[in-house]
Protein backbone atom coordinates (compact mmCIF):
# COMPACT_ATOMS: atom_id res chain seq x y z
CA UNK A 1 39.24 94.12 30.22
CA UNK A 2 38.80 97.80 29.34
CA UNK A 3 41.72 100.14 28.78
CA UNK A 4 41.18 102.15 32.10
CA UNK A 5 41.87 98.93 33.65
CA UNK A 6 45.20 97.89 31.53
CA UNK A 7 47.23 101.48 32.31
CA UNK A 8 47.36 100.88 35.97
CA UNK A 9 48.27 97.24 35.37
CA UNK A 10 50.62 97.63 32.94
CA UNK A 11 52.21 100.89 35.40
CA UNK A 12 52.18 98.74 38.41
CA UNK A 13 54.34 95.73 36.15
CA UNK A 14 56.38 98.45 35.47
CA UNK A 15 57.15 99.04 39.33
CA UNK A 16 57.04 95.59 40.09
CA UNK A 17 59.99 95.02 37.07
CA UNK A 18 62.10 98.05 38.19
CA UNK A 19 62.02 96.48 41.63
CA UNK A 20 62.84 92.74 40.88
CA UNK A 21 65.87 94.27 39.02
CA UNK A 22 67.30 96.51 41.69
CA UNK A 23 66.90 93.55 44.27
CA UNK A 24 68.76 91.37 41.78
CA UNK A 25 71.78 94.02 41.45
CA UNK A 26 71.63 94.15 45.06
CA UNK A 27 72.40 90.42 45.48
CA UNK A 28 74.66 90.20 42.41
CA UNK A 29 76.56 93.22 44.49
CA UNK A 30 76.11 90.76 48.06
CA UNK A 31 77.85 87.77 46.46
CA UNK A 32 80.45 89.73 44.74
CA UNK A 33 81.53 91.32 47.56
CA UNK A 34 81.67 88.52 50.36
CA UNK A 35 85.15 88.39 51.08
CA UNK A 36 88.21 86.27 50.09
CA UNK A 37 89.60 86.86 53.81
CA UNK A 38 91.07 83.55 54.46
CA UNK A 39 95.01 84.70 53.96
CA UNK A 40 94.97 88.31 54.94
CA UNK A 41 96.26 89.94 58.36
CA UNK A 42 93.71 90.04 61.00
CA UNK A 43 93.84 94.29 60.70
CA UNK A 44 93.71 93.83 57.03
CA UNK A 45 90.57 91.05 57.09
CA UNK A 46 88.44 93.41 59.70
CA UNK A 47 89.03 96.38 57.26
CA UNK A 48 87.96 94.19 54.16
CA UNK A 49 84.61 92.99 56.27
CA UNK A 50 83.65 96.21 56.90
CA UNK A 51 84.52 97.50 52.93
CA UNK A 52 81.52 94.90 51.75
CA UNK A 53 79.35 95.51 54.55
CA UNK A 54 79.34 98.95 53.64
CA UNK A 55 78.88 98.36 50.06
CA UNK A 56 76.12 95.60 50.50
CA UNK A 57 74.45 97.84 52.53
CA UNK A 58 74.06 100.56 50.42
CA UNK A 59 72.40 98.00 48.02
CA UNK A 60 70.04 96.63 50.26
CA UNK A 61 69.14 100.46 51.64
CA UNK A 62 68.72 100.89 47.54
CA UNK A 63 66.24 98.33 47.29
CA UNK A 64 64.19 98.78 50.24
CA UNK A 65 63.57 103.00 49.24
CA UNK A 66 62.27 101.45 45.46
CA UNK A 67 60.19 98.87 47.29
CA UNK A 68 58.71 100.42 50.46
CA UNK A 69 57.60 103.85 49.09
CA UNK A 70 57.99 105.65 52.27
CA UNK A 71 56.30 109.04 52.73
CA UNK A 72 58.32 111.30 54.34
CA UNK A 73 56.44 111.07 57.93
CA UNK A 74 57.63 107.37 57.89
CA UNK A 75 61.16 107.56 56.82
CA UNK A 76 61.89 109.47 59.66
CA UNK A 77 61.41 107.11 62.36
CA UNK A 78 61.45 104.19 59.85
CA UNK A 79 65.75 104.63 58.44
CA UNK A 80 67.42 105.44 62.09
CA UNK A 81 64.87 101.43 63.05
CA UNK A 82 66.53 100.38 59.58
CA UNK A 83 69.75 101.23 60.07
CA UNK A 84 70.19 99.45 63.90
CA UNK A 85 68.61 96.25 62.35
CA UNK A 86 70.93 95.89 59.78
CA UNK A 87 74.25 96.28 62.19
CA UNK A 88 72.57 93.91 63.88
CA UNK A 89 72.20 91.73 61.47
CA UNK A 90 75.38 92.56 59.86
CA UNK A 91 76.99 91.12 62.99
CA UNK A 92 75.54 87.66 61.88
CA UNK A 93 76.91 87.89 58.87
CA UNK A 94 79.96 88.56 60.05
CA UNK A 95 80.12 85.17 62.08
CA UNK A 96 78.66 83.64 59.19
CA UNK A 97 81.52 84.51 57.26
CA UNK A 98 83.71 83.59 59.84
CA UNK A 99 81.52 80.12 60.44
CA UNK A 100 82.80 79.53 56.16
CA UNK A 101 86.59 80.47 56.66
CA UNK A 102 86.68 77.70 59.42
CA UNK A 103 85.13 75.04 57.18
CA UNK A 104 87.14 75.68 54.63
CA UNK A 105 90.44 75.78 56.64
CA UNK A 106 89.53 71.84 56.82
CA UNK A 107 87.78 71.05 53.82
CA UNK A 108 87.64 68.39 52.33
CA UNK A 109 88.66 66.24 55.47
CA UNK A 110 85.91 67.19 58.13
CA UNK A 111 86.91 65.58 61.83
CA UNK A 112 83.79 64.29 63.44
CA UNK A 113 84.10 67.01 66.10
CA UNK A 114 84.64 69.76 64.18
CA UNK A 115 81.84 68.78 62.05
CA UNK A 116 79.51 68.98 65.42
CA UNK A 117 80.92 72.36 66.35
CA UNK A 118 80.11 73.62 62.99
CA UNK A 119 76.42 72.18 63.09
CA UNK A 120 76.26 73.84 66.59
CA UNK A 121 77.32 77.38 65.16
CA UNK A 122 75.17 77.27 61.79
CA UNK A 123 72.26 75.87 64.33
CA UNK A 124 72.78 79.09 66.74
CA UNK A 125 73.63 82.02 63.77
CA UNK A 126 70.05 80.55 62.11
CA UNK A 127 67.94 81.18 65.48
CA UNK A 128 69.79 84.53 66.53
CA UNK A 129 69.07 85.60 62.79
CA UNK A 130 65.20 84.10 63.17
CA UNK A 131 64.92 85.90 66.58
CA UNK A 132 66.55 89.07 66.14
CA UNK A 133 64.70 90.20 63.28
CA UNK A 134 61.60 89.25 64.93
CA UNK A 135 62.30 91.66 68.03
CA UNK A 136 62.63 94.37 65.25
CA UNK A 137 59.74 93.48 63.29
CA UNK A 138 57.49 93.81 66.21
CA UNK A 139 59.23 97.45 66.55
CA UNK A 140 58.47 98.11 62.86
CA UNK A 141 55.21 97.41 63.22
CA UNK A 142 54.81 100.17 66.06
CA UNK A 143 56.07 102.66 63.23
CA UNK A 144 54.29 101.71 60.04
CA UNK A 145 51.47 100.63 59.04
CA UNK A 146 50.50 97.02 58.76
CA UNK A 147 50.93 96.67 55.45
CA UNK A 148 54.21 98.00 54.68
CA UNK A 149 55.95 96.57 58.02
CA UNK A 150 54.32 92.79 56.24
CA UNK A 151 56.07 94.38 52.89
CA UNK A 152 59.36 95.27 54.46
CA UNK A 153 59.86 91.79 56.47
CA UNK A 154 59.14 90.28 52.58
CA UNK A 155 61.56 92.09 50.77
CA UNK A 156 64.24 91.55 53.76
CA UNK A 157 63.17 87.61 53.03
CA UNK A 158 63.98 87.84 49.51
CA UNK A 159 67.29 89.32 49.92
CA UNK A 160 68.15 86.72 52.17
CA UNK A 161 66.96 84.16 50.36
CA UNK A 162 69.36 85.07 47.18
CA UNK A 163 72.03 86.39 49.43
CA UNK A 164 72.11 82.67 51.13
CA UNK A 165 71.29 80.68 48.26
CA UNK A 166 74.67 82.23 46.49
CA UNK A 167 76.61 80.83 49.75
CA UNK A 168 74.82 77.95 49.74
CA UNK A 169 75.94 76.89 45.75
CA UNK A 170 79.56 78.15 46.55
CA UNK A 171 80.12 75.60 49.78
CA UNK A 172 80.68 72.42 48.85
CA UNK A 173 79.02 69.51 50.65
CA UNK A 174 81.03 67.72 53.31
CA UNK A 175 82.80 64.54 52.03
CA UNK A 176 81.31 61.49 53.79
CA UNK A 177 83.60 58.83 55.66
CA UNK A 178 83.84 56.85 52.25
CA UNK A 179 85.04 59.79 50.35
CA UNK A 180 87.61 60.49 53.43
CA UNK A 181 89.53 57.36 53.04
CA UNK A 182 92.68 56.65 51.64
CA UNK A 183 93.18 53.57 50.98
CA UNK A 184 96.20 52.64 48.51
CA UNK A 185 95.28 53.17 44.99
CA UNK A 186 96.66 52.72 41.22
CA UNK A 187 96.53 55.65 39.02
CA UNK A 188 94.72 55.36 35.89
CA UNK A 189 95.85 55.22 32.41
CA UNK A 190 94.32 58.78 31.64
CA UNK A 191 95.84 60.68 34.69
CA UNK A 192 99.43 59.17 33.68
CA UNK A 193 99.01 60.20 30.67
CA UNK A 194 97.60 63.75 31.45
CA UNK A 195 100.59 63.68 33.77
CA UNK A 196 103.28 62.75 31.49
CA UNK A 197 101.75 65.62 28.82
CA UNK A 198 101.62 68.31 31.72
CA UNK A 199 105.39 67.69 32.71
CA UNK A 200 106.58 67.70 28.95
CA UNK A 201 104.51 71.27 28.71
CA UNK A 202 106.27 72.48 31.47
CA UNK A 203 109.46 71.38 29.56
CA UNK A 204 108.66 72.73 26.27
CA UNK A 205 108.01 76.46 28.02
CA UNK A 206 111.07 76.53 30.09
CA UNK A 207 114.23 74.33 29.25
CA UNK A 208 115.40 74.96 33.18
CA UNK A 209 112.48 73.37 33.91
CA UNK A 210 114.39 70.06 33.81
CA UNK A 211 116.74 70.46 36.71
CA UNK A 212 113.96 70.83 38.84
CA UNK A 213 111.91 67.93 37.43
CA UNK A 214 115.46 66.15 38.27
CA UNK A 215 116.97 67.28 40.80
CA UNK A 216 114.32 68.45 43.54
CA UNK A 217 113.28 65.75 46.32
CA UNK A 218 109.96 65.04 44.52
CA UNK A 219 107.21 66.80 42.66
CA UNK A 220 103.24 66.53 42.58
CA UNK A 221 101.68 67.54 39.14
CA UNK A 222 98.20 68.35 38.66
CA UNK A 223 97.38 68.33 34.58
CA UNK A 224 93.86 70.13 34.77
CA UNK A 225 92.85 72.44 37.79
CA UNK A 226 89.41 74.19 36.67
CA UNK A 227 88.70 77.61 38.35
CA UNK A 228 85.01 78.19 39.14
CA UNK A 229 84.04 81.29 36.78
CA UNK A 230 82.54 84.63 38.77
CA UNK A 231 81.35 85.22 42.40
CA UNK A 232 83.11 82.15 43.87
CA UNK A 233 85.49 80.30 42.88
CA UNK A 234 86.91 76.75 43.74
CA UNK A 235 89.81 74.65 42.31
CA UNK A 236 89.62 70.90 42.19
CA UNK A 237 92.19 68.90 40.29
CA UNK A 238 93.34 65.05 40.63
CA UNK A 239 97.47 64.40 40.02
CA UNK A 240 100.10 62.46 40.53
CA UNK A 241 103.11 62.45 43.06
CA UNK A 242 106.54 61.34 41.59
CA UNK A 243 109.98 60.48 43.81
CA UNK A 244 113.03 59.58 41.90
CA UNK A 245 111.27 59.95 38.59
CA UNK A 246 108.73 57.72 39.08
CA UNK A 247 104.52 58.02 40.40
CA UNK A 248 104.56 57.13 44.22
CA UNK A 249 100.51 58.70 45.05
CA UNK A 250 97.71 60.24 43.79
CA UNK A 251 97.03 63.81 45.08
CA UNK A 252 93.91 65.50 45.03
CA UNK A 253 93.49 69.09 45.56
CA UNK A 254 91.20 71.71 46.54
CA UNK A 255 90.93 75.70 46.89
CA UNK A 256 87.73 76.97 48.46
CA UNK A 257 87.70 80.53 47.38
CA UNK A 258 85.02 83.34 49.29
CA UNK A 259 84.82 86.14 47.05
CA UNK A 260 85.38 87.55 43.72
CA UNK A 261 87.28 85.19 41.12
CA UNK A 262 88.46 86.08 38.01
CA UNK A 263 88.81 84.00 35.18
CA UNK A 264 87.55 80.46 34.30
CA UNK A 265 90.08 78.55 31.89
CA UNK A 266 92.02 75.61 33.74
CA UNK A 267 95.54 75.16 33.84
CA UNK A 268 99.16 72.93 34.85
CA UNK A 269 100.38 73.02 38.14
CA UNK A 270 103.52 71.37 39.29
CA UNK A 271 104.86 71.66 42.75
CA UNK A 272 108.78 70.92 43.13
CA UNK A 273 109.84 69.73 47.31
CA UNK A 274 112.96 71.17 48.35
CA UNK A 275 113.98 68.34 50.69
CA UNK A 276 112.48 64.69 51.86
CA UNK A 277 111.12 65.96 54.88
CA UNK A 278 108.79 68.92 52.97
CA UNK A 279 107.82 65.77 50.41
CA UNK A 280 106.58 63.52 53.47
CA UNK A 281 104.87 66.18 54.63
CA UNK A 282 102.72 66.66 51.64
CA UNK A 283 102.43 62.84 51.82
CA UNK A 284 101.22 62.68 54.89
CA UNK A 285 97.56 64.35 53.45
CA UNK A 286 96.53 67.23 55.37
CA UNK A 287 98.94 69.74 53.21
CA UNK A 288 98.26 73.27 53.07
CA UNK A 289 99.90 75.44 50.88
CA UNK A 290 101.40 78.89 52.82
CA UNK A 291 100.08 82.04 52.22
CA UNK A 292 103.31 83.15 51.31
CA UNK A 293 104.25 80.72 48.49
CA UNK A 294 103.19 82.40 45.35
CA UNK A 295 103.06 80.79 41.99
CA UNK A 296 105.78 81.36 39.42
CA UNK A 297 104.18 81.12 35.62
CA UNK A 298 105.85 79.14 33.49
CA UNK A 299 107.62 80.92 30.70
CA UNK A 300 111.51 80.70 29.26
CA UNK A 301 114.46 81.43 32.16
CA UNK A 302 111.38 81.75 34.83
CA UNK A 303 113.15 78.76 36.44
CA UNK A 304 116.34 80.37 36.61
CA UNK A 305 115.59 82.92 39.28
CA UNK A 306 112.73 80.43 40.99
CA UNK A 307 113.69 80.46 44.97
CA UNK A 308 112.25 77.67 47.42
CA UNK A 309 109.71 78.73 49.95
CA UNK A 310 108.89 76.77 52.90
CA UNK A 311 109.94 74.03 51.43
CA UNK A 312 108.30 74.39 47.94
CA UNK A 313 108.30 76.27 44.29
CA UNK A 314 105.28 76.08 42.53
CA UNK A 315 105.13 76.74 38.76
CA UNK A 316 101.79 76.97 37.14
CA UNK A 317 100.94 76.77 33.00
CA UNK A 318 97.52 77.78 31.61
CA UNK A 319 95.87 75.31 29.79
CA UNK A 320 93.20 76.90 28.52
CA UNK A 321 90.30 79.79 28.65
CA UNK A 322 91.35 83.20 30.75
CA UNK A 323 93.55 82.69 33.45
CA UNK A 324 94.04 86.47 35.54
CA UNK A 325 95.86 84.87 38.34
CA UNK A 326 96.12 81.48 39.92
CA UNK A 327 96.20 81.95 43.84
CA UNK A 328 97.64 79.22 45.87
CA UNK A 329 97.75 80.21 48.97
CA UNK A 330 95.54 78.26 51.03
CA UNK A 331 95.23 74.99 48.15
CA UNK A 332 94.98 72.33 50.51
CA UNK A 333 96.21 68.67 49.29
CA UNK A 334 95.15 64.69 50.10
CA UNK A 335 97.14 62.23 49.27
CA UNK A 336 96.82 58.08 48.21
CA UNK A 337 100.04 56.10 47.99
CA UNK A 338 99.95 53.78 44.97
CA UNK A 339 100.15 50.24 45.41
């Protein structure tokens, strides 16, 4: 190979390099920003949609100027094409988003006919996707030449591509019928254990503590919850439900998060029931925790000043790694009676 064939090689990697990078911010930026929507105001969740819309956009519009190379005869009829496509398209998303919230209002336990609704609306946002950016590419192609209208429908793939395989990793399948059922169980030796160490933590941090531990109706304690690092996040933790001092179920929880999460230690978390009637609700296995219950952290006198909420205080303990915040609001709870 002679050297007046390497420069333009080595220039063109160069491009191609500067490219890849920019379309990898761009998606880093696309997951980051998909929003955590689930327990916010309708007013407040439209507004936060249309924050990372904006922001994603910008991104994509970023990576599309590096890649395309427009002159400036093109980019004047090609951006105002551009622009239309992607609200367009940004109205998918939007029901895509939408499509997640609603699965993960009943994760982990999936009805049958929910499930089908859900396959219907993933079926139908896939072929409006498929056949709206077909109409446009047919109008791109009226604009720019061949070759860059094939270039511009290939970079579009590869957005999507990352942009969906980052939703893809943060949804968790959906549980089968086995995985559904609750039959009666008996705890094991290591989750009594990590129990009885979890409550005696709690303890150790904050002496008043123990007048919840004996005088609420019941408490469920969860000895490890692990928060899923950046980008998403999701909570899953096994523990154990105690009335009058002693285990009466296993509980098994799970937060699906959309959006950016902070921190990726695991931690305690012991909720106290006011009353019998808020415990047999939690035992009855399709508990969600309020919005506007809050966990308390665990630290000397926090239990002092600790008020019941719907039913429930909720006291939470890091275990270890970096804990920013623990948000509860949405944790949603099954539950085995032991034998």
């Amino acid at each position: 190979m002679t050297n007046s064939n390497v420069l333009p090689m080595k220039t063109k990697l160069t491009s191609q390099s500067k490219y890849l990078r920019k379309l990898y911010i761009a998606s880093l930026s696309a997951a980051m920003l998909t929003v955590q929507v689930r327990h916010a105001s309708a007013q407040t969740e439209q507004d936060m949609i249309e924050v990372a819309r904006s922001v994603v956009a910008a991104d994509r519009k970023a990576v599309v100027v590096a890649a395309m190379e427009l002159t400036a005869k093109e980019g004047t009829n090609f951006w105002p094409l551009y622009d239309d496509y992607r609200n367009e398209m940004g109205r998918i998303t939007d029901d895509r988003i939408k499509l997640i919230r609603d699965y993960a209002k009943l994760y982990p336990t999936v009805p049958d006919e929910q499930a089908k609704q859900i396959l219907d609306t993933y079926t139908r946002l896939q072929r409006r996707q498929v056949d709206k950016r077909a109409a446009y590419l047919k109008n791109f192609v009226k604009i720019l030449p061949p070759a860059k209208a094939l270039r511009f429908a290939q970079v579009e793939t590869r957005l999507d591509l990352v942009y969906q395989l980052q939703l893809a990793a943060a949804v968790p399948l959906t549980p089968l019928a086995a995985e559904n059922s609750v039959p009666a169980s008996v705890p094991s030796e290591a989750i009594t254990a990590e129990a009885e160490r979890a409550i005696e933590a709690f303890k150790s941090v904050d002496t008043g503590l123990t007048t919840l531990f004996n005088n609420s109706a019941g408490f469920a304690v969860f000895p490890s919850i692990g928060k899923g690092g950046l980008i998403f996040g999701g909570e899953h933790g096994k523990g154990l439900v105690y009335q009058s001092a002693s285990p009466v179920g296993e509980a098994t929880l799970t937060e699906i998060n959309v959006g950016p999460q902070v921190g990726g230690g695991t931690f305690y978390e012991v909720i106290f029931f006011e009353t019998a009637e808020s415990l047999a609700n939690f035992k009855e296995g399709h508990f969600e925790m309020s919005a506007k219950v809050a966990a308390i952290a665990a630290a000397e006198g926090a239990a002092l000043d600790a008020k019941y909420r719907e039913g429930v205080i909720v006291f939470t303990l890091p275990r270890s790694g970096l804990m920013a915040q623990a948000a509860i609001g949405g944790q949603k709870f099954s539950y085995k009676p032991l034998q």
